[in-house]
PDB file of N, CA and C in Angstrom:
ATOM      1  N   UNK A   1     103.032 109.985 114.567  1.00  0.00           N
ATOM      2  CA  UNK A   1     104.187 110.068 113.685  1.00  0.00           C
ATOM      3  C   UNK A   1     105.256 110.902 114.368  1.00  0.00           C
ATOM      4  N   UNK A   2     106.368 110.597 113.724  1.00  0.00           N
ATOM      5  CA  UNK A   2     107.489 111.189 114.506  1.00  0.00           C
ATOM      6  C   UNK A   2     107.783 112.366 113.944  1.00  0.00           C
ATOM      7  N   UNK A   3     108.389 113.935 114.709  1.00  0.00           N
ATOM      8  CA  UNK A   3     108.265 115.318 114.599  1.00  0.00           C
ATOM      9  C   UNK A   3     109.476 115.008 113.053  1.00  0.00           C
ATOM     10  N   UNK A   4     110.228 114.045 112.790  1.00  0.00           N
ATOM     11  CA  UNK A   4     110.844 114.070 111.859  1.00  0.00           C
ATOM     12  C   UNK A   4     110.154 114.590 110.467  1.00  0.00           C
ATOM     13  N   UNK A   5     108.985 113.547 110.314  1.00  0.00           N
ATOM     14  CA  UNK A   5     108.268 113.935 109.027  1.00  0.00           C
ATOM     15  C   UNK A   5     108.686 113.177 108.045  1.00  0.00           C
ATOM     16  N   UNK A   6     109.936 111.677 108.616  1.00  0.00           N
ATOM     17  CA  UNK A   6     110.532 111.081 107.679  1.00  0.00           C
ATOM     18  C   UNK A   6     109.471 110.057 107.053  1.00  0.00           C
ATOM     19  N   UNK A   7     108.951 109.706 105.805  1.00  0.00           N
ATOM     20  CA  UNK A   7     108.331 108.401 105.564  1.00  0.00           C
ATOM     21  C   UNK A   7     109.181 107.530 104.411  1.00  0.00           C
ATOM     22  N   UNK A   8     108.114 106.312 104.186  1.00  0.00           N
ATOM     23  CA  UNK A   8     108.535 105.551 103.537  1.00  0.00           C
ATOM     24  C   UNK A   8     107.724 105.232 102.717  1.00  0.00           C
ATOM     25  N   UNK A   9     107.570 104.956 101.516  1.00  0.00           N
ATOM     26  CA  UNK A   9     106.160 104.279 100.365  1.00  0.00           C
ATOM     27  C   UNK A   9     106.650 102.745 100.472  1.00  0.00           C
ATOM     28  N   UNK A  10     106.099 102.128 101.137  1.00  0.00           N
ATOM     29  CA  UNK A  10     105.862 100.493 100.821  1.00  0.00           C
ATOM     30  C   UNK A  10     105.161 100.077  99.772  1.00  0.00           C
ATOM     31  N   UNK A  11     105.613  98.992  98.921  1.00  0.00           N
ATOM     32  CA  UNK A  11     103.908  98.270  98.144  1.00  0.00           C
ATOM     33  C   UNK A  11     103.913  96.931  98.703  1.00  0.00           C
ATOM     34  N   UNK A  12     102.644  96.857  98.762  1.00  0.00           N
ATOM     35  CA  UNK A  12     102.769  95.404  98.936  1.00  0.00           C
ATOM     36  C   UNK A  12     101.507  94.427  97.916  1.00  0.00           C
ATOM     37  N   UNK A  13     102.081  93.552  97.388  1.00  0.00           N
ATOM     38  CA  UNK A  13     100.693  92.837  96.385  1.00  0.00           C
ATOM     39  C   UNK A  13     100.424  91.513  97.106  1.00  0.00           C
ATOM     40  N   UNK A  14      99.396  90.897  96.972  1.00  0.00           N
ATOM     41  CA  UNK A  14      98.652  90.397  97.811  1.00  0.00           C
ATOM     42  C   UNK A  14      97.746  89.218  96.845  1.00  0.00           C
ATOM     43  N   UNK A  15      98.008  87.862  96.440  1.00  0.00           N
ATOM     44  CA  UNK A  15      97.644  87.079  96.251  1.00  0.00           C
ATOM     45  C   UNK A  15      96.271  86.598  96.790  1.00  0.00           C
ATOM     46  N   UNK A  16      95.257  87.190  96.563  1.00  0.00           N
ATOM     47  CA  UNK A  16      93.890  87.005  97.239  1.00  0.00           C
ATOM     48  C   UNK A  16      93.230  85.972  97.219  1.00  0.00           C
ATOM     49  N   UNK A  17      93.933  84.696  96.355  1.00  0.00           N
ATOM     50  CA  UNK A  17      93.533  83.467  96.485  1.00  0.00           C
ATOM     51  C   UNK A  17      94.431  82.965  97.903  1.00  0.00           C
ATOM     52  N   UNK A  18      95.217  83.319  98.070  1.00  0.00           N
ATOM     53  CA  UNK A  18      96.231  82.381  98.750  1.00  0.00           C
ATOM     54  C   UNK A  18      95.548  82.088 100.148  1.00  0.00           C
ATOM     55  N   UNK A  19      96.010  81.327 100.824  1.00  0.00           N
ATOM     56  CA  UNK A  19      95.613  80.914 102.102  1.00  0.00           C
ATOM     57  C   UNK A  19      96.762  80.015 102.376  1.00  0.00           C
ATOM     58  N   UNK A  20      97.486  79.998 103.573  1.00  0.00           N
ATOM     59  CA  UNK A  20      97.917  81.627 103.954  1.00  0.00           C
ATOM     60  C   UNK A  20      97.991  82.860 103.070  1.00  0.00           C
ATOM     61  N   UNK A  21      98.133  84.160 103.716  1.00  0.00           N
ATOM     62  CA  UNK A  21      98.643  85.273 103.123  1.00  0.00           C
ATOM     63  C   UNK A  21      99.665  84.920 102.097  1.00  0.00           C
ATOM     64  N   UNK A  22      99.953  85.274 101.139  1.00  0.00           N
ATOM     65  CA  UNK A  22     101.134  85.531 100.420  1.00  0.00           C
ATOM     66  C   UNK A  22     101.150  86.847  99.337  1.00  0.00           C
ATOM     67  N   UNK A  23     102.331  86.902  99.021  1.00  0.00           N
ATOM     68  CA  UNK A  23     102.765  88.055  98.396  1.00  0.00           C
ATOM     69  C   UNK A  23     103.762  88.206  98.047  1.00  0.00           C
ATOM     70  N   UNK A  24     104.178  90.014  97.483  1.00  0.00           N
ATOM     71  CA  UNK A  24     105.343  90.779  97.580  1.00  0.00           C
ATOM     72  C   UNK A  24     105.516  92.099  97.930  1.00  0.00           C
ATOM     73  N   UNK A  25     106.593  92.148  98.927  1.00  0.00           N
ATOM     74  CA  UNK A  25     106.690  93.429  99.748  1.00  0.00           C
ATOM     75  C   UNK A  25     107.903  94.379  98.550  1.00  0.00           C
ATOM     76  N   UNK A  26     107.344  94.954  98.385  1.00  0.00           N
ATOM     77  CA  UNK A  26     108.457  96.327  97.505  1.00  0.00           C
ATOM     78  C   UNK A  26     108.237  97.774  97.949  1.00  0.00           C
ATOM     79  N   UNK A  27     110.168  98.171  97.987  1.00  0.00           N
ATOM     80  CA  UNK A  27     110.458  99.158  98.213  1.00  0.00           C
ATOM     81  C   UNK A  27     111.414 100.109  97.510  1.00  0.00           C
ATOM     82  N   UNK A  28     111.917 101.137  97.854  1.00  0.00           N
ATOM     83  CA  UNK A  28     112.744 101.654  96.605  1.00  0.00           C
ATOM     84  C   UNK A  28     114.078 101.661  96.615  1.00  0.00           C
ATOM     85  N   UNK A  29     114.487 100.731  97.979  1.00  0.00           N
ATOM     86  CA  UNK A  29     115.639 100.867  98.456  1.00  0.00           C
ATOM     87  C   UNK A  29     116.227  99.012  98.153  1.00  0.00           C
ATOM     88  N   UNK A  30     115.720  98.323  97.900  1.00  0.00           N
ATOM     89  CA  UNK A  30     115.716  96.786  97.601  1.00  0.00           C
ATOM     90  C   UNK A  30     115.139  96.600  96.671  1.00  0.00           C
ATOM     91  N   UNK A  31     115.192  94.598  96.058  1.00  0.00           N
ATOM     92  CA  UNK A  31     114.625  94.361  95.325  1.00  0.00           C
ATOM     93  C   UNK A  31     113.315  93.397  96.556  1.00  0.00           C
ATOM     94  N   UNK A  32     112.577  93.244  95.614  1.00  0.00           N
ATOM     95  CA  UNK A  32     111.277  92.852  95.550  1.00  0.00           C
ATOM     96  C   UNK A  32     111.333  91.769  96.489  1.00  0.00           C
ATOM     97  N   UNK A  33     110.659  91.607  97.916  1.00  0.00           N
ATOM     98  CA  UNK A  33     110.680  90.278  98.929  1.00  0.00           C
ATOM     99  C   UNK A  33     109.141  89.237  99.101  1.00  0.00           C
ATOM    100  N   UNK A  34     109.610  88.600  98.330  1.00  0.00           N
ATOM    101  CA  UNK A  34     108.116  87.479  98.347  1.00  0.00           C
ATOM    102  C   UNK A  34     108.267  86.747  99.745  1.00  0.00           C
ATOM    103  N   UNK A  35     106.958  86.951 100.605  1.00  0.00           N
ATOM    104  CA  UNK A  35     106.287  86.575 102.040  1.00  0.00           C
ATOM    105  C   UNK A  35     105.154  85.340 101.493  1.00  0.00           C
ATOM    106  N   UNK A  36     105.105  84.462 102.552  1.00  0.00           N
ATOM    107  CA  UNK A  36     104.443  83.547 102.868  1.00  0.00           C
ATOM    108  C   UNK A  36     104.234  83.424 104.037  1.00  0.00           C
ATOM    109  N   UNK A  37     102.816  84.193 104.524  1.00  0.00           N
ATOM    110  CA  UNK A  37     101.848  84.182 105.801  1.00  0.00           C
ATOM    111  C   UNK A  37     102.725  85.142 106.104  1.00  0.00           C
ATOM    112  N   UNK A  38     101.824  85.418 107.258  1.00  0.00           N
ATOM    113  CA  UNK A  38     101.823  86.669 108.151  1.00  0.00           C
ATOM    114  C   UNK A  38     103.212  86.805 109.116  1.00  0.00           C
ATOM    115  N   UNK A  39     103.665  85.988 109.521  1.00  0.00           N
ATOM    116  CA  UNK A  39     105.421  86.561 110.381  1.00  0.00           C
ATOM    117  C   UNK A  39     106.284  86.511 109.032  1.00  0.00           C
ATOM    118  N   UNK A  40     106.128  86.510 107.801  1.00  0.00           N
ATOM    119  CA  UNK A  40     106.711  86.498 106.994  1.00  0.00           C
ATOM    120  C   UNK A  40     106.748  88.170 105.884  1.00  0.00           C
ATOM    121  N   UNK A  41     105.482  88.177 106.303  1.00  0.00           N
ATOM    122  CA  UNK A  41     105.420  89.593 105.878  1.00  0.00           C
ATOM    123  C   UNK A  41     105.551  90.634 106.606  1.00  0.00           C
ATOM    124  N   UNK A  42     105.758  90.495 108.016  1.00  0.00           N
ATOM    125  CA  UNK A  42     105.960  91.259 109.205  1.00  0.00           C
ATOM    126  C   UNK A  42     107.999  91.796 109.038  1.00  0.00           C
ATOM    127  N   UNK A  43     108.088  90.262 108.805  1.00  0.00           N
ATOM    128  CA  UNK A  43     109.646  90.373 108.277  1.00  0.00           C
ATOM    129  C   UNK A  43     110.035  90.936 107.226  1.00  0.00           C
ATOM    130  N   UNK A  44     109.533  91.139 106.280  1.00  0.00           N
ATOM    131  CA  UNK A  44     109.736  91.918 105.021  1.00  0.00           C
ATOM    132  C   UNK A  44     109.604  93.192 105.018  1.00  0.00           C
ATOM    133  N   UNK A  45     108.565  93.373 106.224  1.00  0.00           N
ATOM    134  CA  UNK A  45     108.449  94.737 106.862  1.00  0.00           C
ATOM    135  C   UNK A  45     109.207  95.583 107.194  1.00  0.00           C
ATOM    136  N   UNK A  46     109.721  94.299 108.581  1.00  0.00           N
ATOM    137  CA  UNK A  46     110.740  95.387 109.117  1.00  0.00           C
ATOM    138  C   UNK A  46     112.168  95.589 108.719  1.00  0.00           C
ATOM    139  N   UNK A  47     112.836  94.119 107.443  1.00  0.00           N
ATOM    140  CA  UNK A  47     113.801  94.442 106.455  1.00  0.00           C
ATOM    141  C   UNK A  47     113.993  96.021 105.687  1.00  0.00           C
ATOM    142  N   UNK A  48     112.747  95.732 104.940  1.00  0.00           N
ATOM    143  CA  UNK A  48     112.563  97.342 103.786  1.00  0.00           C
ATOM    144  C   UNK A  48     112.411  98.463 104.955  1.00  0.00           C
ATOM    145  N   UNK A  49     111.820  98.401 106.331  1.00  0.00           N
ATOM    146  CA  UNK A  49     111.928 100.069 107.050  1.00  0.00           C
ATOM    147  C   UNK A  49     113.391 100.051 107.637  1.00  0.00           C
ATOM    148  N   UNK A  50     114.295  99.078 107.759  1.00  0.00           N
ATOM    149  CA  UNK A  50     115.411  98.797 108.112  1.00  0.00           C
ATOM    150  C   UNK A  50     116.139  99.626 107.094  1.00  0.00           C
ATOM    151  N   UNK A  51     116.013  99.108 105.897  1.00  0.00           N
ATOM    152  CA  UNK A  51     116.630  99.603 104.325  1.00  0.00           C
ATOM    153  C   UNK A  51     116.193 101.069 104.153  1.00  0.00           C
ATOM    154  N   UNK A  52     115.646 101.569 104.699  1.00  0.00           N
ATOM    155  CA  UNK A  52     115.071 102.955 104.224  1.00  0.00           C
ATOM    156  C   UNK A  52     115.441 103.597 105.255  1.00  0.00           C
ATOM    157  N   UNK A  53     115.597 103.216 106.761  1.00  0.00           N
ATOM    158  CA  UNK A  53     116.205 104.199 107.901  1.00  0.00           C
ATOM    159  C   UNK A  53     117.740 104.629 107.353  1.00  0.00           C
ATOM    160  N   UNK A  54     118.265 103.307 106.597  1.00  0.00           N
ATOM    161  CA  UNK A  54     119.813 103.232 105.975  1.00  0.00           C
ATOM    162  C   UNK A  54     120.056 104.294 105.306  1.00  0.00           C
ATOM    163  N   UNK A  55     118.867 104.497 104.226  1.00  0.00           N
ATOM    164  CA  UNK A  55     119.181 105.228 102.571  1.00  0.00           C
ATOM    165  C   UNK A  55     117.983 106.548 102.971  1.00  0.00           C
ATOM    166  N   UNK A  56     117.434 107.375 104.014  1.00  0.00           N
ATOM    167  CA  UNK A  56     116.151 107.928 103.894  1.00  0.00           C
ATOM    168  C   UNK A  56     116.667 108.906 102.841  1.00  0.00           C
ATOM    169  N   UNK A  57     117.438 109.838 102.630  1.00  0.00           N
ATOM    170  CA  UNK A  57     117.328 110.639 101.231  1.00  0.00           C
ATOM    171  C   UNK A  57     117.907 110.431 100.192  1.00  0.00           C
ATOM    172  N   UNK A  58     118.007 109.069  99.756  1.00  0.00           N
ATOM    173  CA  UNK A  58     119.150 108.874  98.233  1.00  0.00           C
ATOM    174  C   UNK A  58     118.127 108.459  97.452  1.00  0.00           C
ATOM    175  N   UNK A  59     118.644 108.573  96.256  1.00  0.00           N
ATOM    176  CA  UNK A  59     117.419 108.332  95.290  1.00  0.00           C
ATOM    177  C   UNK A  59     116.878 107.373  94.637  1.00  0.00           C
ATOM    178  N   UNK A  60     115.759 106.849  94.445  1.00  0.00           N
ATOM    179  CA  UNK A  60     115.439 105.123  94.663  1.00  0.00           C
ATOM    180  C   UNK A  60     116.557 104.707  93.329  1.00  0.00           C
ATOM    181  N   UNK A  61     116.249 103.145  93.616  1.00  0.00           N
ATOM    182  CA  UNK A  61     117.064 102.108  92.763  1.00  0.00           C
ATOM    183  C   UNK A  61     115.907 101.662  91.573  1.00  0.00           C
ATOM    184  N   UNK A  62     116.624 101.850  90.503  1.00  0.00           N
ATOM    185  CA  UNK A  62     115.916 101.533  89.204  1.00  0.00           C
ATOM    186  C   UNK A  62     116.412  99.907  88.416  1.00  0.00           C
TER     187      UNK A  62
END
């Protein structure tokens, strides 16, 4: 981890029937990104840590 100490809380929910992967990636800085398979959730990934390098101390969105 970086000496910053900055993090982020991701959720992610996870359709355990699905095949492929599917889901939704949520963060506190966006709304809610539904993924289908795995480069899809990689992308949702690096959107919301994108969105949170943007906003790291403002206070989440309700």
């Amino acid at each position: 981890m970086s000496e910053s100490g900055q993090r982020a809380r991701l959720t992610v929910d996870v359709d355990l029937s699905a095949d492929p992967i599917e889901g939704v990636l949520g963060h506190r800085h966006g709304a809610d990104k539904p993924f289908v398979g795995w480069v899809a959730l990689i992308r949702a990934l690096e959107l919301a840590l994108d969105a949170e390098r943007v906003h790291p101390d403002s206070p989440p969105t309700s």
